[in-house]
Protein backbone atom coordinates (compact mmCIF):
# COMPACT_ATOMS: atom_id res chain seq x y z
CA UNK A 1 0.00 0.00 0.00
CA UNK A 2 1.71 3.18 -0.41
CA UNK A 3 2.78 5.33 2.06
CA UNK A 4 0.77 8.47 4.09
CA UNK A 5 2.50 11.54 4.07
CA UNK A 6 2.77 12.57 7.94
CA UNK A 7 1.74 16.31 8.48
CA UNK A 8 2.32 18.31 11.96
CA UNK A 9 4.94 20.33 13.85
CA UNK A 10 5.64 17.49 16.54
CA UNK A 11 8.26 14.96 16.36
CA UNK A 12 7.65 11.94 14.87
CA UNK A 13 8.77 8.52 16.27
CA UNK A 14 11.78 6.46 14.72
CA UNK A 15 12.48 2.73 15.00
CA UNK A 16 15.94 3.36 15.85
CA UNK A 17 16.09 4.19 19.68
CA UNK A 18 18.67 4.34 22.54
CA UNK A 19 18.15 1.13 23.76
CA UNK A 20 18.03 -0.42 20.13
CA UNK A 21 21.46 1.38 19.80
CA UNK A 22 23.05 0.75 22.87
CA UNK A 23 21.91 -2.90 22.02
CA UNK A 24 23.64 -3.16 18.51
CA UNK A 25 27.18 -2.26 20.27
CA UNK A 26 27.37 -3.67 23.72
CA UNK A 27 26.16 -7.46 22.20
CA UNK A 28 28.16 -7.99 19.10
CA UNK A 29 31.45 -6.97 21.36
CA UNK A 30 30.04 -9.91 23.95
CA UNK A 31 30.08 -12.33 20.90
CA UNK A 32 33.23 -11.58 19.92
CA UNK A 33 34.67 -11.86 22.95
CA UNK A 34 32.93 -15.30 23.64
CA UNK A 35 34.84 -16.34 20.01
CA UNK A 36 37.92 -15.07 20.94
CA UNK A 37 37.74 -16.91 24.71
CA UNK A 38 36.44 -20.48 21.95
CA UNK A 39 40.13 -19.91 20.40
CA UNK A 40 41.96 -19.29 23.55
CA UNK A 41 40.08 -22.41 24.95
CA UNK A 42 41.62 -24.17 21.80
CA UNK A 43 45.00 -22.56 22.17
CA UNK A 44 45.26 -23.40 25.77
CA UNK A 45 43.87 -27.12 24.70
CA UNK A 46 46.74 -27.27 21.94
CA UNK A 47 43.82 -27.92 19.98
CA UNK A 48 43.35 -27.24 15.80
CA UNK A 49 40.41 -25.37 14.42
CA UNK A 50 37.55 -27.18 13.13
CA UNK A 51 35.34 -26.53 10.69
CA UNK A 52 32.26 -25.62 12.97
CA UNK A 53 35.13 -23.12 14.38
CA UNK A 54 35.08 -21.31 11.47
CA UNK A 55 31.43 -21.21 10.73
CA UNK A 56 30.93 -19.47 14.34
CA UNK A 57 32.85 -17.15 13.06
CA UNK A 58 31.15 -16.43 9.76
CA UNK A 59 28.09 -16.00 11.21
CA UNK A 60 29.18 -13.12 13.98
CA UNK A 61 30.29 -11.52 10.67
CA UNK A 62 26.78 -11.75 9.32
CA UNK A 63 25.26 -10.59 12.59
CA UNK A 64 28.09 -7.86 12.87
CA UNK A 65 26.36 -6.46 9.64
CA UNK A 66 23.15 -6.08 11.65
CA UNK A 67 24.44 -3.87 13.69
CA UNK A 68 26.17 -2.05 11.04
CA UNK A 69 22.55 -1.51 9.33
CA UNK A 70 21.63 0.36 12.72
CA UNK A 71 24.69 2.89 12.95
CA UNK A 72 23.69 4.01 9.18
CA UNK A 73 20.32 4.52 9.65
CA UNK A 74 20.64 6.12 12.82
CA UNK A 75 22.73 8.28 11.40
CA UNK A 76 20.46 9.18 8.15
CA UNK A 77 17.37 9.35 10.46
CA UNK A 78 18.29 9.72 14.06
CA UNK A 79 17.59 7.76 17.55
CA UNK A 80 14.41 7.83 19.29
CA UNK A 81 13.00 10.76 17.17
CA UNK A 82 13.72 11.88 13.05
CA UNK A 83 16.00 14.79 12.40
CA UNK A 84 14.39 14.59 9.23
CA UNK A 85 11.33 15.18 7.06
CA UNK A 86 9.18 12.55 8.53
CA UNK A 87 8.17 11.10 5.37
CA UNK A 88 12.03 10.25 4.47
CA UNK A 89 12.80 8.72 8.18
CA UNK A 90 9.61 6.73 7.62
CA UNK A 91 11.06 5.09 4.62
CA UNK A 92 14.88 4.75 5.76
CA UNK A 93 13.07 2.97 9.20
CA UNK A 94 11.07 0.62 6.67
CA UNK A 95 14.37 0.43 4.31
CA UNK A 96 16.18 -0.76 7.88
CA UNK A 97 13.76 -3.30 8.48
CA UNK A 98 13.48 -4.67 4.95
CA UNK A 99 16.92 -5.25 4.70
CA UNK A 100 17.74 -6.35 8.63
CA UNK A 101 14.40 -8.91 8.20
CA UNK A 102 16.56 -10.92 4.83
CA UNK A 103 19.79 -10.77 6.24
CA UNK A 104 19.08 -12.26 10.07
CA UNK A 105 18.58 -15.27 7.90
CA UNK A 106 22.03 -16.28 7.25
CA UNK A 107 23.32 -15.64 11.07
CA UNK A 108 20.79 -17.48 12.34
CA UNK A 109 21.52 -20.54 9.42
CA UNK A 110 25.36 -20.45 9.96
CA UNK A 111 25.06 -20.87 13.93
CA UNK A 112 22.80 -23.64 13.81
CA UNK A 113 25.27 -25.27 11.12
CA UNK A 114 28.23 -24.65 13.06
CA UNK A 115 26.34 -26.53 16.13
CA UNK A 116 25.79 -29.19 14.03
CA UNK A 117 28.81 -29.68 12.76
CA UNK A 118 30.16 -29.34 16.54
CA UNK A 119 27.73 -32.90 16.71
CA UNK A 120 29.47 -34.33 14.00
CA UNK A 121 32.50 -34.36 15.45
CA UNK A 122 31.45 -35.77 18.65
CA UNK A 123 29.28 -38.86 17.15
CA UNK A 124 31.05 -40.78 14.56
CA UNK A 125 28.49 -43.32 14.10
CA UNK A 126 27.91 -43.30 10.59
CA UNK A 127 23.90 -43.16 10.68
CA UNK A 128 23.89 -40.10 12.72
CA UNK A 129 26.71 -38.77 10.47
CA UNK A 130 24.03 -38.70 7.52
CA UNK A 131 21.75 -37.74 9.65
CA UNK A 132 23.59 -34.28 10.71
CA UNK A 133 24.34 -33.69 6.79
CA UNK A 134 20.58 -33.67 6.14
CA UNK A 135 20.07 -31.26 9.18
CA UNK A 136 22.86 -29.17 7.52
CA UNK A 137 20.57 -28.96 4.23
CA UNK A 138 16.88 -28.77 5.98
CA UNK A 139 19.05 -25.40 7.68
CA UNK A 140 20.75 -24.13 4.79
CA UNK A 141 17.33 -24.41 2.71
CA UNK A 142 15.32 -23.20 5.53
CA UNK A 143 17.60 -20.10 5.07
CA UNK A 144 17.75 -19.51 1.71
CA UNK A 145 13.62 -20.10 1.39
CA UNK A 146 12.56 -17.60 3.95
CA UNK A 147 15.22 -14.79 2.86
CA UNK A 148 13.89 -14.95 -0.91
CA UNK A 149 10.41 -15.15 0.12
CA UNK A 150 10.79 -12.02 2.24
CA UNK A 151 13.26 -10.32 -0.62
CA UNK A 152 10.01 -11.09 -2.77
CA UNK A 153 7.42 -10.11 -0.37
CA UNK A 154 6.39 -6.54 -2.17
CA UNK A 155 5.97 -6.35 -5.76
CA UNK A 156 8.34 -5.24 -7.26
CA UNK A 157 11.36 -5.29 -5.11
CA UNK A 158 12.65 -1.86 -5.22
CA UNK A 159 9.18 -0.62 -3.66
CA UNK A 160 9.97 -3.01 -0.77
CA UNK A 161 10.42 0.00 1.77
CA UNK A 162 8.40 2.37 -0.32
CA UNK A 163 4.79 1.09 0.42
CA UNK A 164 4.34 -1.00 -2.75
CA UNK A 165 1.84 -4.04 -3.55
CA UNK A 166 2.39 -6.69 -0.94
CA UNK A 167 2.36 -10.70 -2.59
CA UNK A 168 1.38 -12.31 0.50
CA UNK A 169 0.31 -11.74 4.03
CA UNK A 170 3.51 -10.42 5.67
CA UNK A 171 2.02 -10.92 9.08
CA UNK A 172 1.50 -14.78 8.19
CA UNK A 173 5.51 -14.68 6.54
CA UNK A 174 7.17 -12.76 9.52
CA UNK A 175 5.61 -14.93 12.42
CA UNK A 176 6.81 -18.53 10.20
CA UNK A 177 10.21 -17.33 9.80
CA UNK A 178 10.64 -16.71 13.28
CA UNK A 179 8.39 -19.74 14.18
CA UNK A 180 10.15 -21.91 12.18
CA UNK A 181 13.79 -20.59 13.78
CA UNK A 182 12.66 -21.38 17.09
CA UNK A 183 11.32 -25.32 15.96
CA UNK A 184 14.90 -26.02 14.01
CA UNK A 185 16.23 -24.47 17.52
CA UNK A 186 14.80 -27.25 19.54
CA UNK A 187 15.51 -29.68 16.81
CA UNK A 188 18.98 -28.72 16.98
CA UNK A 189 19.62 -28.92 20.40
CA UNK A 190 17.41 -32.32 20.61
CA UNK A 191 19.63 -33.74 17.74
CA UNK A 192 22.53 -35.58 20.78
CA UNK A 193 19.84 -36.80 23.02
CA UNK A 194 18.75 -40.31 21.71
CA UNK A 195 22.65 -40.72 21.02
CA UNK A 196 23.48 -39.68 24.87
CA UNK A 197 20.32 -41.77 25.90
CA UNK A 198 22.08 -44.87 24.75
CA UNK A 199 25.40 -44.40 26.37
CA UNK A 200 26.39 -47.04 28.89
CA UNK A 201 26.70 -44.38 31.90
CA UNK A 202 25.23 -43.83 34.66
CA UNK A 203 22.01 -41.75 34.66
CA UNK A 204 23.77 -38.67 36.12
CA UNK A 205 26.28 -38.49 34.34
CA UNK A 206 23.70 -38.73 30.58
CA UNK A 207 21.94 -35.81 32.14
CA UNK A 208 25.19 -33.94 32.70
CA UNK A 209 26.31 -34.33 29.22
CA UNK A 210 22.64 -33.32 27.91
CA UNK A 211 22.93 -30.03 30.06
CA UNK A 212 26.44 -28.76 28.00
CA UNK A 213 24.23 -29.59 24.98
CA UNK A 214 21.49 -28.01 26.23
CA UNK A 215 23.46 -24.76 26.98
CA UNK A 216 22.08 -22.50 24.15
CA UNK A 217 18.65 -23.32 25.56
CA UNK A 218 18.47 -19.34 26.49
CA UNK A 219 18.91 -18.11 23.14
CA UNK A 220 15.49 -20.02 22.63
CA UNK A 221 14.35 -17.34 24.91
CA UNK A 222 15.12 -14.54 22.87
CA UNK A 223 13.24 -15.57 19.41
CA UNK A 224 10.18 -16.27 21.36
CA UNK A 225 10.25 -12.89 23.35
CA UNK A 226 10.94 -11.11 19.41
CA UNK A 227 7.94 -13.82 17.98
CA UNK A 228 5.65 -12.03 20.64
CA UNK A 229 6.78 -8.36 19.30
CA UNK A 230 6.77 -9.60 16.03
CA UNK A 231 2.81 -10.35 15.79
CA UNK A 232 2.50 -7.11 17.41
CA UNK A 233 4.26 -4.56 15.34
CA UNK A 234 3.80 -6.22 12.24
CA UNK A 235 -0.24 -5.81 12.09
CA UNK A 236 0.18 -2.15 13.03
CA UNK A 237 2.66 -1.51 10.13
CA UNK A 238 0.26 -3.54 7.96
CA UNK A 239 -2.40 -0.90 8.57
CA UNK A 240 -0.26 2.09 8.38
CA UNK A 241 3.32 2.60 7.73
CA UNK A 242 3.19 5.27 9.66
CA UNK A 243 3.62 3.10 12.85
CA UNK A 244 6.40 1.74 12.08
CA UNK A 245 8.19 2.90 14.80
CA UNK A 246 6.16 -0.54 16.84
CA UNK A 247 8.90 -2.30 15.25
CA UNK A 248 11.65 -0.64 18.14
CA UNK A 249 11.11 -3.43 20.35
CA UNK A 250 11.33 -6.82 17.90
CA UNK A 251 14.25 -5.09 16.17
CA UNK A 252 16.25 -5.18 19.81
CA UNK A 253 15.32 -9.05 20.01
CA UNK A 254 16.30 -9.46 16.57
CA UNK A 255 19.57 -8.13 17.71
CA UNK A 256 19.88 -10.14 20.58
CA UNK A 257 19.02 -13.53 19.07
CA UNK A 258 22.04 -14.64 16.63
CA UNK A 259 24.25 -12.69 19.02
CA UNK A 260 23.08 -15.20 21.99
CA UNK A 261 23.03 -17.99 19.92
CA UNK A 262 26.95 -17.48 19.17
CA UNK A 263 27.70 -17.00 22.97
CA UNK A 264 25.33 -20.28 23.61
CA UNK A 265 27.21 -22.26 20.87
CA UNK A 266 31.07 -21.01 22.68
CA UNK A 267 30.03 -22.16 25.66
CA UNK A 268 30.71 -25.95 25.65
CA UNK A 269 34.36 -24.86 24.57
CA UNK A 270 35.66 -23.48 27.76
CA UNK A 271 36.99 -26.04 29.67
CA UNK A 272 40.20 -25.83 29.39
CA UNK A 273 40.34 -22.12 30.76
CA UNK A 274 39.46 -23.83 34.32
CA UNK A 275 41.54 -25.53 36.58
CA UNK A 276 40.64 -28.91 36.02
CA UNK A 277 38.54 -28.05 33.03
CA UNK A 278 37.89 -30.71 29.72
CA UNK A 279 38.32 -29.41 26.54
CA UNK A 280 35.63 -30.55 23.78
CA UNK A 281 37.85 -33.08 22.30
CA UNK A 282 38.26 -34.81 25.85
CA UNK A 283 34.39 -35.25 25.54
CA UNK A 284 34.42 -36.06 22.19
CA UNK A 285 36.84 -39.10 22.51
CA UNK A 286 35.51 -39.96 25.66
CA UNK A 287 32.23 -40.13 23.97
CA UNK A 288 33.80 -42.05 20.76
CA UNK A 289 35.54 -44.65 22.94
CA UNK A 290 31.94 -45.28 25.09
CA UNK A 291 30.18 -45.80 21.38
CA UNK A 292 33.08 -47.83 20.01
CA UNK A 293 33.46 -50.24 22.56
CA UNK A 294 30.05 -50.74 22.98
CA UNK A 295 30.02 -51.86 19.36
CA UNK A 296 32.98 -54.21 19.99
CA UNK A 297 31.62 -55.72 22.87
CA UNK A 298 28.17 -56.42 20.79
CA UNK A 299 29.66 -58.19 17.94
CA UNK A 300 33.14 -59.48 19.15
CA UNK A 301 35.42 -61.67 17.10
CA UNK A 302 36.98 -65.24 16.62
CA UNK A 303 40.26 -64.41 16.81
CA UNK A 304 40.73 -61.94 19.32
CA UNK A 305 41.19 -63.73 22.17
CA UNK A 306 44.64 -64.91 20.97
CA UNK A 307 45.15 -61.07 20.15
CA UNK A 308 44.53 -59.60 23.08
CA UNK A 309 47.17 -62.27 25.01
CA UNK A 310 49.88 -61.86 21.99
CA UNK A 311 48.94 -58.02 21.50
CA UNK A 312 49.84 -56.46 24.74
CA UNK A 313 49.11 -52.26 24.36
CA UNK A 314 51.49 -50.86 21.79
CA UNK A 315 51.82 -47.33 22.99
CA UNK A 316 50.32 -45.21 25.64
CA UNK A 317 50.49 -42.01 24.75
CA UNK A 318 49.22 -39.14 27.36
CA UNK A 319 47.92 -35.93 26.31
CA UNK A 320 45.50 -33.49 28.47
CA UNK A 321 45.71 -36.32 30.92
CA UNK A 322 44.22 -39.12 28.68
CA UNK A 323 45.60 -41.63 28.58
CA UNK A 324 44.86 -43.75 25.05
CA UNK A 325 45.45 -47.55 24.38
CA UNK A 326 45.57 -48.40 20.82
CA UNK A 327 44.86 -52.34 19.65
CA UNK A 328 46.49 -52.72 16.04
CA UNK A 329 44.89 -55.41 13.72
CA UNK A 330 41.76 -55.83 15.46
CA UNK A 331 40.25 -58.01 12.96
CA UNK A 332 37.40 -57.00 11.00
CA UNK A 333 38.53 -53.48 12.91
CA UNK A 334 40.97 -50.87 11.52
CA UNK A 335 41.81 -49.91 15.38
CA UNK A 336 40.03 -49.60 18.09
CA UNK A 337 40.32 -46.76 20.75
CA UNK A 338 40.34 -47.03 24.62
CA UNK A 339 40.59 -43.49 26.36
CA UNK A 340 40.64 -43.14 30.27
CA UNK A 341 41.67 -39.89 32.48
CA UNK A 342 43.37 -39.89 35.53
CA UNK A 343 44.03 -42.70 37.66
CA UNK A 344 40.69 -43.96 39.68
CA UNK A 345 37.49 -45.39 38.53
CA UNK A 346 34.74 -43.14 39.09
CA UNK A 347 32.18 -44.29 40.85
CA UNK A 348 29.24 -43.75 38.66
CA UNK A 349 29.85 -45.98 36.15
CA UNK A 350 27.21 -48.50 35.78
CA UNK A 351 28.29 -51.96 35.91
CA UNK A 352 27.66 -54.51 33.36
CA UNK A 353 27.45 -58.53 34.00
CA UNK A 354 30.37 -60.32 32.16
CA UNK A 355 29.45 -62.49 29.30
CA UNK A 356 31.78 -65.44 27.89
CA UNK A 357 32.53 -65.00 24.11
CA UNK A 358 35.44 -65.57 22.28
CA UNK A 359 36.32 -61.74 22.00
CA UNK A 360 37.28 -58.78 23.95
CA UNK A 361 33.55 -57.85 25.30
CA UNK A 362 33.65 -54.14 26.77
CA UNK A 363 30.04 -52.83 27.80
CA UNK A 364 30.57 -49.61 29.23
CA UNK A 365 32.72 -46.74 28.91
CA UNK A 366 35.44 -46.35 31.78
CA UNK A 367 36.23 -42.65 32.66
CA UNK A 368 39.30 -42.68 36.04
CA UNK A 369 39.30 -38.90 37.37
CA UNK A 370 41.97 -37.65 39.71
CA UNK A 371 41.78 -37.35 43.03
């Protein structure tokens, strides 16, 4: 619909206020600095950079350029109130939102990717391998779909912030993309839990590896609280572009979600900056060896008996007190992994009942802390 011209001496209302401002500063510094503590963690760790490393750090570039967007604007326009002719602020506050509402797409895609890929690294089965690749594409389309169909939204494109003929309900498109970010959200942090729900470990410990999973759950938080604005503003500035300045408050969320999803997705990574503290890939090979032997002991072998009393361990090697026993020509197995820490059993590790079978049969995974 096109725009009303706004008449009158007073001052008219922007989109861009203090708090939006004072948002778009303070939070992409807190990202950053929860990246740069994720490579100290890694440093510390004597760790390499992955690939879901590097896709953290794409998307705080993306979301960077969000809060770019808002220092322009607020400079063409103003904060709180237009410096301007009304009529122009109205359409730089629109042009802000137009461009800010494709764009959050591809922070939002790249942080749920690099989570995933985080996964991938951790469970080596090979189903749940394929199964994170298909996540990666359900996310990447997911992205792409929702940032064409609100490029396409307003016929034609340039008119976009200019009050031109709408395709579709925008109402309807703004509350799915945000409703469907907040579903693949819960899928993604759901993904590990039927893999950590099989684990041979005591209860307490499968709920305390859940938890570091479930550590981005607050950044759930944020989409819903912008959802709720969302459905608000967007009916008002359906029925009059003039109120467009409504859109203050879901802007400030829209801020706040990709930059709390990047400090949720650093979190896991910290370890090693504590006395005492695991780094990720302690996890992730105490995790492999748990999945690994419980696939040995299952199936088993003919000849490994006779291995494992010719075969003594080949090797300890100790790093970030692991200690990791290697079995060479396992047969029907490339190698085989055994990791333990420290020096006594811990005593929450579920005991199994010892079968007779003609190989190695290891049910559970053994993790020795230090005392």
């Amino acid at each position: 619909m096109p725009l009303s011209n706004i008449e009158g001496g007073e001052p008219v209302r922007s989109a861009i206020t203090t708090a939006l401002v004072v948002v778009s500063v303070i939070f992409p510094v807190l990202s950053a600095v929860a990246i740069f503590l994720r490579f100290l963690a890694r440093r510390t760790a004597r760790h390499p950079v992955r690939a879901d490393d590097v896709w953290i750090i794409v998307a705080w570039i993306f979301t960077f350029t969000l809060s770019v967007l808002v220092w322009v604007f607020t400079d063409r326009s103003g904060i709180d109130y237009y410096k301007i002719d009304p009529n122009q602020g109205t359409i730089y506050s629109l042009e802000l939102i137009f461009l800010s509402s494709c764009l959050i797409q591809f922070p939002l895609s790249t942080v749920k990717i690099s989570i995933l890929l985080f996964y991938r690294r951790i469970f080596v089965s090979r189903p749940f391998r394929i199964a994170v690749w298909i996540a990666i594409g359900v996310v990447a389309i997911w992205g792409l779909l929702f940032f064409f169909l609100v490029l396409t939204q307003v016929d034609p494109i340039e008119d976009s912030w200019k009050g031109g003929r709408l395709r579709y309900d925008s109402t309807a498109l703004g509350l799915a993309q945000v409703g469907t970010s907040i579903a693949l959200d819960f899928v993604v942090l759901c993904f590990p839990l039927p893999v950590i729900s099989r684990l041979h470990m005591a209860s307490k410990r499968k709920i305390a590896v859940s938890l570091i999973f479930w550590l981005g759950a607050f950044c759930c938080v944020a989409a819903v609280v912008r959802l709720v604005f969302l459905d608000q503003s967007v009916r008002a500035v359906v029925e009059s572009e003039n109120n467009v300045y409504l859109q203050s408050k879901q802007y400030i969320f829209l801020i706040l979600e990709p930059n709390c999803s990047i400090i949720a997705a650093c979190l896991p990574c910290y370890g090693p900056l504590f006395v005492g503290g695991r780094a990720p890939e302690s996890l992730v090979r105490s995790v492999r060896s748990i999945l690994s032997l419980g696939s040995l002991g299952s199936k088993g072998s003919n000849g490994s008996r006779n291995a494992s009393n010719s075969n003594p361990e080949r090797g300890v090697p100790q790093t970030d007190s692991q200690i990791e026993l290697r079995i060479q020509q396992w047969p029907g197995k490339v190698q085989q992994d055994v990791h333990c820490i420290g020096g006594k059993l811990s005593e929450d590790v579920e005991a199994a009942p010892h079968e007779q079978s003609n190989g190695i049969s290891v049910t559970n995974g053994v993790t020795v802390e230090r005392e």
